[in-house]
C-alpha atoms as a PDB file:
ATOM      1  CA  UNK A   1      70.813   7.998 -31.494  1.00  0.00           C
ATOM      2  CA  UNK A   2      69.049   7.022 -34.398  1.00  0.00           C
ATOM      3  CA  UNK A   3      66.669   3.568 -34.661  1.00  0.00           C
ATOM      4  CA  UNK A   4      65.539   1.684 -37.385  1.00  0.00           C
ATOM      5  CA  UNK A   5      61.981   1.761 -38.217  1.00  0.00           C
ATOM      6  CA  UNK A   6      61.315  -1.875 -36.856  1.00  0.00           C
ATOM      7  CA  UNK A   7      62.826  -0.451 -33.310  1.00  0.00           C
ATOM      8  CA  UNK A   8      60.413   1.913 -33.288  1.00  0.00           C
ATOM      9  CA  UNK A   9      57.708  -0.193 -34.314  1.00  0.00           C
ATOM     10  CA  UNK A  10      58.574  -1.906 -31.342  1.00  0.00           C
ATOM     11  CA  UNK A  11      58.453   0.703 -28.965  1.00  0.00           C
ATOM     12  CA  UNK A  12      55.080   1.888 -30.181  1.00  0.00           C
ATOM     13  CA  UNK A  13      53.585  -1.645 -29.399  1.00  0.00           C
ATOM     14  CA  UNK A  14      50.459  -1.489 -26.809  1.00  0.00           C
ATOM     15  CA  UNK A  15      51.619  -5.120 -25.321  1.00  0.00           C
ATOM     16  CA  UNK A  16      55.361  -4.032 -24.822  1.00  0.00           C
ATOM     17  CA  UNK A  17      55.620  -4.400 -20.748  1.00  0.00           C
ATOM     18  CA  UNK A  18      56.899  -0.773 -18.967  1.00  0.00           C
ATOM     19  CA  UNK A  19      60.087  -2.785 -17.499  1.00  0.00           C
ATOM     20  CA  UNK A  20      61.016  -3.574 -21.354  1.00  0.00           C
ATOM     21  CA  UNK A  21      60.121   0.043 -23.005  1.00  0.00           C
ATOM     22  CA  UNK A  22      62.154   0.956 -20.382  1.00  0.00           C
ATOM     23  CA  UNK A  23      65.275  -0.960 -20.743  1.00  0.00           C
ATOM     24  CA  UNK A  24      65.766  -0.418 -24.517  1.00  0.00           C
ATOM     25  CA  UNK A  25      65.604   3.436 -23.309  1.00  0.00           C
ATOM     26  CA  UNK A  26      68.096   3.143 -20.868  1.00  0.00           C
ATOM     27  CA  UNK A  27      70.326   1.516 -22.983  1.00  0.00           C
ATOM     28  CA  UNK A  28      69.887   3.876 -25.732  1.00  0.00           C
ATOM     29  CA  UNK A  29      70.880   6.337 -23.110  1.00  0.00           C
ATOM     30  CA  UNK A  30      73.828   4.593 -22.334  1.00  0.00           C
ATOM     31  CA  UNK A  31      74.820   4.128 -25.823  1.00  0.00           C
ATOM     32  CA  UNK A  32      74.618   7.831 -26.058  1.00  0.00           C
ATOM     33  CA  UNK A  33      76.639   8.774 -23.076  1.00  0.00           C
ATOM     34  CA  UNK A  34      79.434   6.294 -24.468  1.00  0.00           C
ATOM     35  CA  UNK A  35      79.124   6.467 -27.753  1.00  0.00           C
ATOM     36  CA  UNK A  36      78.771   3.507 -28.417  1.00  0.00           C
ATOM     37  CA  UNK A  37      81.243   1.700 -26.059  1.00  0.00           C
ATOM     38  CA  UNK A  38      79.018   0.738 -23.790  1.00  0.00           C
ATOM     39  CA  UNK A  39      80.900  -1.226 -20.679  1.00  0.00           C
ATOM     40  CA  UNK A  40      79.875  -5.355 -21.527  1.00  0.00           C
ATOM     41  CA  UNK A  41      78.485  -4.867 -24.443  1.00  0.00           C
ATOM     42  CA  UNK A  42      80.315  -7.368 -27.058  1.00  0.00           C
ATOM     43  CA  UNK A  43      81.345  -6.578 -30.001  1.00  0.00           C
ATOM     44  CA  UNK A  44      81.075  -8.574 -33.496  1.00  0.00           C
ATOM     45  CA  UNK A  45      84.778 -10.059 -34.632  1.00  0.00           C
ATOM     46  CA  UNK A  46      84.205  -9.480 -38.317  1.00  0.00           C
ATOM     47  CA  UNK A  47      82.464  -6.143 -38.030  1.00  0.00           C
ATOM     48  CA  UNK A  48      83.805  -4.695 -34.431  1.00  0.00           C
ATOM     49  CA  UNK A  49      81.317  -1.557 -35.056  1.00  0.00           C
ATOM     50  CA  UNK A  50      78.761  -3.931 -34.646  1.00  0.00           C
ATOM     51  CA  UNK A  51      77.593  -3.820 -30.763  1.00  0.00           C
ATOM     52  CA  UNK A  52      75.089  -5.906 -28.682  1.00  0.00           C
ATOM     53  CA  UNK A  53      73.970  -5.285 -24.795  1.00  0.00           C
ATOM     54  CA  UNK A  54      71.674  -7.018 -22.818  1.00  0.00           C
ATOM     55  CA  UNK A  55      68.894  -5.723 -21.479  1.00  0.00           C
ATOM     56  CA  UNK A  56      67.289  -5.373 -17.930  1.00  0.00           C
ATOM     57  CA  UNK A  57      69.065  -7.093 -15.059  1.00  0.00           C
ATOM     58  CA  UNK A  58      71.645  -9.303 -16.097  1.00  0.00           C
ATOM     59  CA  UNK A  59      70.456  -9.457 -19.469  1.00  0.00           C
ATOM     60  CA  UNK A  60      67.006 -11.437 -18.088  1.00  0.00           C
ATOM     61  CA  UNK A  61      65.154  -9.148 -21.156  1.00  0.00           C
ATOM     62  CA  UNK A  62      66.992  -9.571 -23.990  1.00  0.00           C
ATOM     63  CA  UNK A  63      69.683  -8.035 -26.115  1.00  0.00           C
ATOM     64  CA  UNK A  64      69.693  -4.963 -28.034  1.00  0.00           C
ATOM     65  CA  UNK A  65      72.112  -4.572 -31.116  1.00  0.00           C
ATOM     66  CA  UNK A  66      73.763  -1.368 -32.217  1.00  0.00           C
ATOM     67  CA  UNK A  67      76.340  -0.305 -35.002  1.00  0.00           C
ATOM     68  CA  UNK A  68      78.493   2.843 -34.703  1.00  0.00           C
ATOM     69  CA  UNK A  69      78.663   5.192 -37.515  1.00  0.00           C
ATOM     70  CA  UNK A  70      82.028   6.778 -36.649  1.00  0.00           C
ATOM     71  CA  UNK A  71      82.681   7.675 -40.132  1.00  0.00           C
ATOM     72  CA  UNK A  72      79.454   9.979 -40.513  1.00  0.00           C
ATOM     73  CA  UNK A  73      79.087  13.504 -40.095  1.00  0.00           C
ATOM     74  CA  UNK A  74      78.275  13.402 -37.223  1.00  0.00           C
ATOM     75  CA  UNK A  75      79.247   9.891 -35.995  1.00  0.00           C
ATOM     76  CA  UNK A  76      76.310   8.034 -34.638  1.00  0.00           C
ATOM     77  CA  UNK A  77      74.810   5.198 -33.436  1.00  0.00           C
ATOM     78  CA  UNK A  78      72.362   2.925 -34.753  1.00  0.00           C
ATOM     79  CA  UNK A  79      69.960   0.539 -32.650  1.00  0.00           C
ATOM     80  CA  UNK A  80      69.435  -1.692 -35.361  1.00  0.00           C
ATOM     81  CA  UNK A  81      67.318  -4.836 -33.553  1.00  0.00           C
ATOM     82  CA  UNK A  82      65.793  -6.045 -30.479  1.00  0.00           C
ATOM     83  CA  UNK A  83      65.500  -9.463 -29.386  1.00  0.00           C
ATOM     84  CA  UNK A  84      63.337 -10.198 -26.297  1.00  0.00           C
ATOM     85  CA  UNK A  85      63.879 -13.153 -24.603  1.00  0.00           C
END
């Protein structure tokens, strides 16, 4: 799983709470594990590659957008943004 830089910006923020660090990793996880096709996440109708999931129960944290790179080698995915609610 690769991020872009302003993910990891993110994650290296002193304020970000534990309970959202640690969503965004589980859901990297999960993106992993699936690659990509992640069970509810939704995908975009002009660019299907183009995958959100919310984060933390019931999406109460936000949402977390992905794309999958399935014609790289290797196919990956990307967490491209992070919007906390």
């Amino acid at each position: 799983m690769r991020t872009r830089p302003e993910v990891d910006a993110l994650l290296g923020e002193a304020w970000l709470p534990g309970e959202v660090f640690g969503a965004i990793i589980a859901a990297t996880v999960q993106i992993n594990m699936t690659r990509g096709m992640v069970e509810g996440s939704t995908a975009s109708t002009k660019w299907p590659q183009q995958r959100r999931i919310s984060l933390g129960r019931d999406g109460s944290l936000g949402v977390a957008e992905y794309v999958i790179v399935a014609d790289a080698n290797p196919p990956h995915c990307v967490l491209t943004g992070v919007q906390l609610y």
